[in-house]
PDB file of N, CA and C in Angstrom:
ATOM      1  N   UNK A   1     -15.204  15.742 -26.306  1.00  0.00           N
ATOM      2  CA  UNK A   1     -15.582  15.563 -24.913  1.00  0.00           C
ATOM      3  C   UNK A   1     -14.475  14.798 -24.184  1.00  0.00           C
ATOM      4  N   UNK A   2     -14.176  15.232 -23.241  1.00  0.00           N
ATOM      5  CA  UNK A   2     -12.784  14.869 -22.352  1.00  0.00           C
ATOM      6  C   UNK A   2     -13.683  13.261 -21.450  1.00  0.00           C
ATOM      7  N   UNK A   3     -12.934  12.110 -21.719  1.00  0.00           N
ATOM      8  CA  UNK A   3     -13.415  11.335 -20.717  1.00  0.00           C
ATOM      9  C   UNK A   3     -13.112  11.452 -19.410  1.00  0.00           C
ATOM     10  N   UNK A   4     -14.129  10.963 -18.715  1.00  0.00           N
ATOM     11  CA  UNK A   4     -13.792  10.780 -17.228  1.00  0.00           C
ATOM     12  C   UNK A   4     -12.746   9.413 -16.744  1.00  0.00           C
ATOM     13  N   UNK A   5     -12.013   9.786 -15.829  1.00  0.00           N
ATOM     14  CA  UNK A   5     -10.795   8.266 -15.577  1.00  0.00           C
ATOM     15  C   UNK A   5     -11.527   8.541 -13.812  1.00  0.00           C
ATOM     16  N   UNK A   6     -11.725   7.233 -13.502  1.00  0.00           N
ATOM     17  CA  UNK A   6     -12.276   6.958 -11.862  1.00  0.00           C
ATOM     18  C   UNK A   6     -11.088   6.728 -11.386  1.00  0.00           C
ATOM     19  N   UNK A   7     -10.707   7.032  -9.777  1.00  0.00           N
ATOM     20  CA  UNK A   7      -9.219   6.343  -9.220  1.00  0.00           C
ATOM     21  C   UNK A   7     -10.185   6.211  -7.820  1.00  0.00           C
ATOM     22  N   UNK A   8      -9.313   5.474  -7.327  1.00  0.00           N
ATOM     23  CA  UNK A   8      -9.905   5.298  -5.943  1.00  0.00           C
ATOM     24  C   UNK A   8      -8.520   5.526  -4.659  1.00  0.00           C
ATOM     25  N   UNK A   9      -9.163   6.143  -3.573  1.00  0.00           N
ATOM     26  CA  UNK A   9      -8.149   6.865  -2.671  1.00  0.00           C
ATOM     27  C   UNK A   9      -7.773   5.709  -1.616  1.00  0.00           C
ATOM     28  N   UNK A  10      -6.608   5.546  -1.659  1.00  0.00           N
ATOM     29  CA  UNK A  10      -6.260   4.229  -1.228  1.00  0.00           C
ATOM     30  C   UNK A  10      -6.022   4.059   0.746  1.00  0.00           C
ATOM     31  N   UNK A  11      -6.568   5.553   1.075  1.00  0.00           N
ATOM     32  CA  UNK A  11      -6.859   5.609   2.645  1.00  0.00           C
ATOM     33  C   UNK A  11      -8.379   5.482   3.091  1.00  0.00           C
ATOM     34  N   UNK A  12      -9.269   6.194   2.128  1.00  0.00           N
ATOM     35  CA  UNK A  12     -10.313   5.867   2.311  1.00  0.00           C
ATOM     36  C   UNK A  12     -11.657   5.159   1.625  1.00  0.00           C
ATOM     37  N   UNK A  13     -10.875   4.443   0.145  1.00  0.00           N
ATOM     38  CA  UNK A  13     -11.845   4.117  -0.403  1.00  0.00           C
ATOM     39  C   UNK A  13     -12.457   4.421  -1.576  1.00  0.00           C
ATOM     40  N   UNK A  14     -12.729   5.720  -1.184  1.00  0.00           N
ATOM     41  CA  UNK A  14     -13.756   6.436  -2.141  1.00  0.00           C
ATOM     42  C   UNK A  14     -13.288   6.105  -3.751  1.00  0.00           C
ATOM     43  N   UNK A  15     -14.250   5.807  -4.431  1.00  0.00           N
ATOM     44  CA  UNK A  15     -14.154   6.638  -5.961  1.00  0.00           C
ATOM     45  C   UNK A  15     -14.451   8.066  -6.649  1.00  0.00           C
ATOM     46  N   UNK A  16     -13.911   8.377  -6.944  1.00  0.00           N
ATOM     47  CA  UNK A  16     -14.172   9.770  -7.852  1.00  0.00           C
ATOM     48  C   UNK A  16     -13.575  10.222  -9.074  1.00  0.00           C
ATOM     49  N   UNK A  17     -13.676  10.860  -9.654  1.00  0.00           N
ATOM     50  CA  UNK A  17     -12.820  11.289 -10.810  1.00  0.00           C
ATOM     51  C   UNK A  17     -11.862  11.956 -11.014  1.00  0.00           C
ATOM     52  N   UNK A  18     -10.745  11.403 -11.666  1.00  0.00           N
ATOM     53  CA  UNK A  18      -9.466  11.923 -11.082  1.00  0.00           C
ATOM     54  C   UNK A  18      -8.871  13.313 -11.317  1.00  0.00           C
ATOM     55  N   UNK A  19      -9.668  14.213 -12.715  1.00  0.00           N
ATOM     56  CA  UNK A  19      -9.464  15.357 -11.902  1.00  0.00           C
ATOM     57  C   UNK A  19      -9.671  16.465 -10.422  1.00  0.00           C
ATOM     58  N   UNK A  20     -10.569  15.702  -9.568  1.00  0.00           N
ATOM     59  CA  UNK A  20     -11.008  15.945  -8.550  1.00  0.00           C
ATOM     60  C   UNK A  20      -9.937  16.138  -7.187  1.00  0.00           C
ATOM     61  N   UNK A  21      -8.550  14.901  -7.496  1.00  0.00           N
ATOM     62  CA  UNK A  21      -7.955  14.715  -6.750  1.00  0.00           C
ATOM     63  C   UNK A  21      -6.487  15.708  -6.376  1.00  0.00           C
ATOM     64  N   UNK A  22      -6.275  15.158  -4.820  1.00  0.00           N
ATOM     65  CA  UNK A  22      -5.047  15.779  -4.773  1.00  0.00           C
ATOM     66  C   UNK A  22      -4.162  14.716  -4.576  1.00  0.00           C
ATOM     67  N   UNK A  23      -3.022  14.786  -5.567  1.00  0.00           N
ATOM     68  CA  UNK A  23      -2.274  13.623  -5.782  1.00  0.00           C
ATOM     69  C   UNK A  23      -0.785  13.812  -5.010  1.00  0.00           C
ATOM     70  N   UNK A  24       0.187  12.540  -4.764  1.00  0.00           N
ATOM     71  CA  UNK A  24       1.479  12.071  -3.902  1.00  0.00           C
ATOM     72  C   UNK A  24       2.160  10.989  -4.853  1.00  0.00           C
ATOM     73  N   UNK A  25       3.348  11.307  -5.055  1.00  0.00           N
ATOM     74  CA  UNK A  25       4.249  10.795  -5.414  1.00  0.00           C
ATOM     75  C   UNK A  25       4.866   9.707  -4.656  1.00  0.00           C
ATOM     76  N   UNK A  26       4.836   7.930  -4.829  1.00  0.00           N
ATOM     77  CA  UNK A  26       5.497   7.297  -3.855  1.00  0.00           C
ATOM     78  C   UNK A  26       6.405   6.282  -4.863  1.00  0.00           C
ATOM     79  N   UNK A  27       7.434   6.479  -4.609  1.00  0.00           N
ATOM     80  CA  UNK A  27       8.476   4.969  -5.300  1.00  0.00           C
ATOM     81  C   UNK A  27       7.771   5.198  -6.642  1.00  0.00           C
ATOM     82  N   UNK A  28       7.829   6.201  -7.397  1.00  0.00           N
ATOM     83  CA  UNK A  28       7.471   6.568  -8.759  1.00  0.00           C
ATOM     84  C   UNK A  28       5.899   5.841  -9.355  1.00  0.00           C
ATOM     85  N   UNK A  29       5.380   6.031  -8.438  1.00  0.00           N
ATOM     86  CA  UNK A  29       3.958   5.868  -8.436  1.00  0.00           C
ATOM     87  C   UNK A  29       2.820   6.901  -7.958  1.00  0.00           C
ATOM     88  N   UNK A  30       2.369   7.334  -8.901  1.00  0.00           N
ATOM     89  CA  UNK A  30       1.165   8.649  -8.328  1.00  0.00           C
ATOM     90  C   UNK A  30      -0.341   8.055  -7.542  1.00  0.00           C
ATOM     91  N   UNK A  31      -0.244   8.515  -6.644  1.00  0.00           N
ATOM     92  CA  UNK A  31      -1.488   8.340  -5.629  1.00  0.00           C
ATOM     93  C   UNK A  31      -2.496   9.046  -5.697  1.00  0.00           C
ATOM     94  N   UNK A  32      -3.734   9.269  -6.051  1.00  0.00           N
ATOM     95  CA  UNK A  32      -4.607  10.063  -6.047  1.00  0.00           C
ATOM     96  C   UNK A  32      -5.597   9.967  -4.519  1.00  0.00           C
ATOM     97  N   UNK A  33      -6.083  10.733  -3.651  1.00  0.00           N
ATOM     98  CA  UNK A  33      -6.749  11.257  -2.609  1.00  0.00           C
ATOM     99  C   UNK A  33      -8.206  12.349  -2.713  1.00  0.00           C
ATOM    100  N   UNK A  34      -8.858  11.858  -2.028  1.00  0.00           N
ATOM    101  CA  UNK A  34     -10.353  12.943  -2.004  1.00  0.00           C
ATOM    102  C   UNK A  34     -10.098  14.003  -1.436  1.00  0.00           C
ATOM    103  N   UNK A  35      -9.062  14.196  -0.504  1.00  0.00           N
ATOM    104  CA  UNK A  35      -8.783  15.410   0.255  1.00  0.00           C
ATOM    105  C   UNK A  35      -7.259  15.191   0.928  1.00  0.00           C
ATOM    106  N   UNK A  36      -7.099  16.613   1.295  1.00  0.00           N
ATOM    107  CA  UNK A  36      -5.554  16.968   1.839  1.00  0.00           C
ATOM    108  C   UNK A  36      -5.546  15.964   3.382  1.00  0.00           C
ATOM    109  N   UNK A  37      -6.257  15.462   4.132  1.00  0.00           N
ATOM    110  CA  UNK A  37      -6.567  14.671   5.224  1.00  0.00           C
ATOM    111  C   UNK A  37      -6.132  13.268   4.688  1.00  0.00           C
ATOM    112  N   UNK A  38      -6.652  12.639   3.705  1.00  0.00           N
ATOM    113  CA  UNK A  38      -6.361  10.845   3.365  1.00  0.00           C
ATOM    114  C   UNK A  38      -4.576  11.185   2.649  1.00  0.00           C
ATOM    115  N   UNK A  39      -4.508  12.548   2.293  1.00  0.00           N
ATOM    116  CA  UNK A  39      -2.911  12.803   1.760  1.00  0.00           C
ATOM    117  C   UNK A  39      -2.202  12.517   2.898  1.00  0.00           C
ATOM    118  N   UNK A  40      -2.315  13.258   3.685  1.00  0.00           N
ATOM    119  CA  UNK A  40      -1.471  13.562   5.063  1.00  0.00           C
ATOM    120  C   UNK A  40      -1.402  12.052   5.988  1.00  0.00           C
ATOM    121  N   UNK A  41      -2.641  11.494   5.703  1.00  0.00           N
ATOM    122  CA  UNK A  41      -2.519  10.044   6.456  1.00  0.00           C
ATOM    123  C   UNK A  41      -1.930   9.450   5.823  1.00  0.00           C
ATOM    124  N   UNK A  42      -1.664   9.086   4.448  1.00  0.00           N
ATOM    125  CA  UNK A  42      -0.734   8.231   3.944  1.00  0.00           C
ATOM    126  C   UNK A  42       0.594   8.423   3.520  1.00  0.00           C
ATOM    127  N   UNK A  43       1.082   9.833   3.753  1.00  0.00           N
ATOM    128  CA  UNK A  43       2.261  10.230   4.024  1.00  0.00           C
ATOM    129  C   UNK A  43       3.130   9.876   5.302  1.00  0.00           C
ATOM    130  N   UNK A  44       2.465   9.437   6.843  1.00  0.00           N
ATOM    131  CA  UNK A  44       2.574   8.912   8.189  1.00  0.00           C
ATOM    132  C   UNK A  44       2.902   7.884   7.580  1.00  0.00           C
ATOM    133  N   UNK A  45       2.311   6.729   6.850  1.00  0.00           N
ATOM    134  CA  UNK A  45       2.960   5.282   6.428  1.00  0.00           C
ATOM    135  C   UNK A  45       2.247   5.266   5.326  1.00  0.00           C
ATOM    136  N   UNK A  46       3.519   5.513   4.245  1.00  0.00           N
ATOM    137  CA  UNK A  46       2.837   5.092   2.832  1.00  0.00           C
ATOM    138  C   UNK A  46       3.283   3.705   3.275  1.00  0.00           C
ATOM    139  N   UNK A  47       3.881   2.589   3.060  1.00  0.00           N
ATOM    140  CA  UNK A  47       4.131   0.992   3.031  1.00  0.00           C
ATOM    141  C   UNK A  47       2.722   0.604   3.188  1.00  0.00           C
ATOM    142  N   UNK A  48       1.830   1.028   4.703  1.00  0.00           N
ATOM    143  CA  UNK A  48       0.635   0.547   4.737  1.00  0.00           C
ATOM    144  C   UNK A  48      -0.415   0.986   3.945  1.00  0.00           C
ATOM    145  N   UNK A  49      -0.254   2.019   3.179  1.00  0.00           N
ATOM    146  CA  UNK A  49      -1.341   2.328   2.072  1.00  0.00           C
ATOM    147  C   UNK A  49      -1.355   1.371   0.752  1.00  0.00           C
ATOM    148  N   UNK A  50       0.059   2.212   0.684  1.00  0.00           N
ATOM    149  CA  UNK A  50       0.209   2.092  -1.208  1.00  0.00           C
ATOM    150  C   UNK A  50       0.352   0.015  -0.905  1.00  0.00           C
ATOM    151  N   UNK A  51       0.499  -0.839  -0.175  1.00  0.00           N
ATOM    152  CA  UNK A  51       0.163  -2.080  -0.490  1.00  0.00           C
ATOM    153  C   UNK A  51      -1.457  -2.507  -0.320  1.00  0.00           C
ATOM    154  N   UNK A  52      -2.516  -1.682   0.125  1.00  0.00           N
ATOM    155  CA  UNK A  52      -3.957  -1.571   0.113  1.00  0.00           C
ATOM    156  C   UNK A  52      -4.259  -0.825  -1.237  1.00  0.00           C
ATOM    157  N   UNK A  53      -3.359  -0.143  -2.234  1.00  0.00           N
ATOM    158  CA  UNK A  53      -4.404   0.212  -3.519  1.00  0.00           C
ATOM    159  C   UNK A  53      -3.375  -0.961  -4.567  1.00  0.00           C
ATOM    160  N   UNK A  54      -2.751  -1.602  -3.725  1.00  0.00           N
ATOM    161  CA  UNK A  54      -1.625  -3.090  -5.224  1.00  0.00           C
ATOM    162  C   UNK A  54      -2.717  -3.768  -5.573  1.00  0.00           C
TER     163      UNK A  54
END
């Protein structure tokens, strides 16, 4: 049985399971997202995300 890994989307919050996600590459760090919308917003300013999921 494959475990489940939780990530949480660092524009909006959410938890879910991380095959669920659509993921972004930042400063060699993978970002996981609930949808192509919290992607696209934290692509406008990753600095202000990716220091809200540190």
């Amino acid at each position: 049985m494959k475990k489940i890994v939780k990530v949480t989307d660092p524009v909006c919050g959410l938890e879910f399971d991380e095959d669920l996600s659509v993921t972004h590459e930042y400063k060699s760090k993978k970002y996981h997202f609930c949808c192509d919308g919290c992607k696209k917003i934290f692509i406008k300013k990753p600095k202000k995300w990716s220091k809200k999921s540190n």
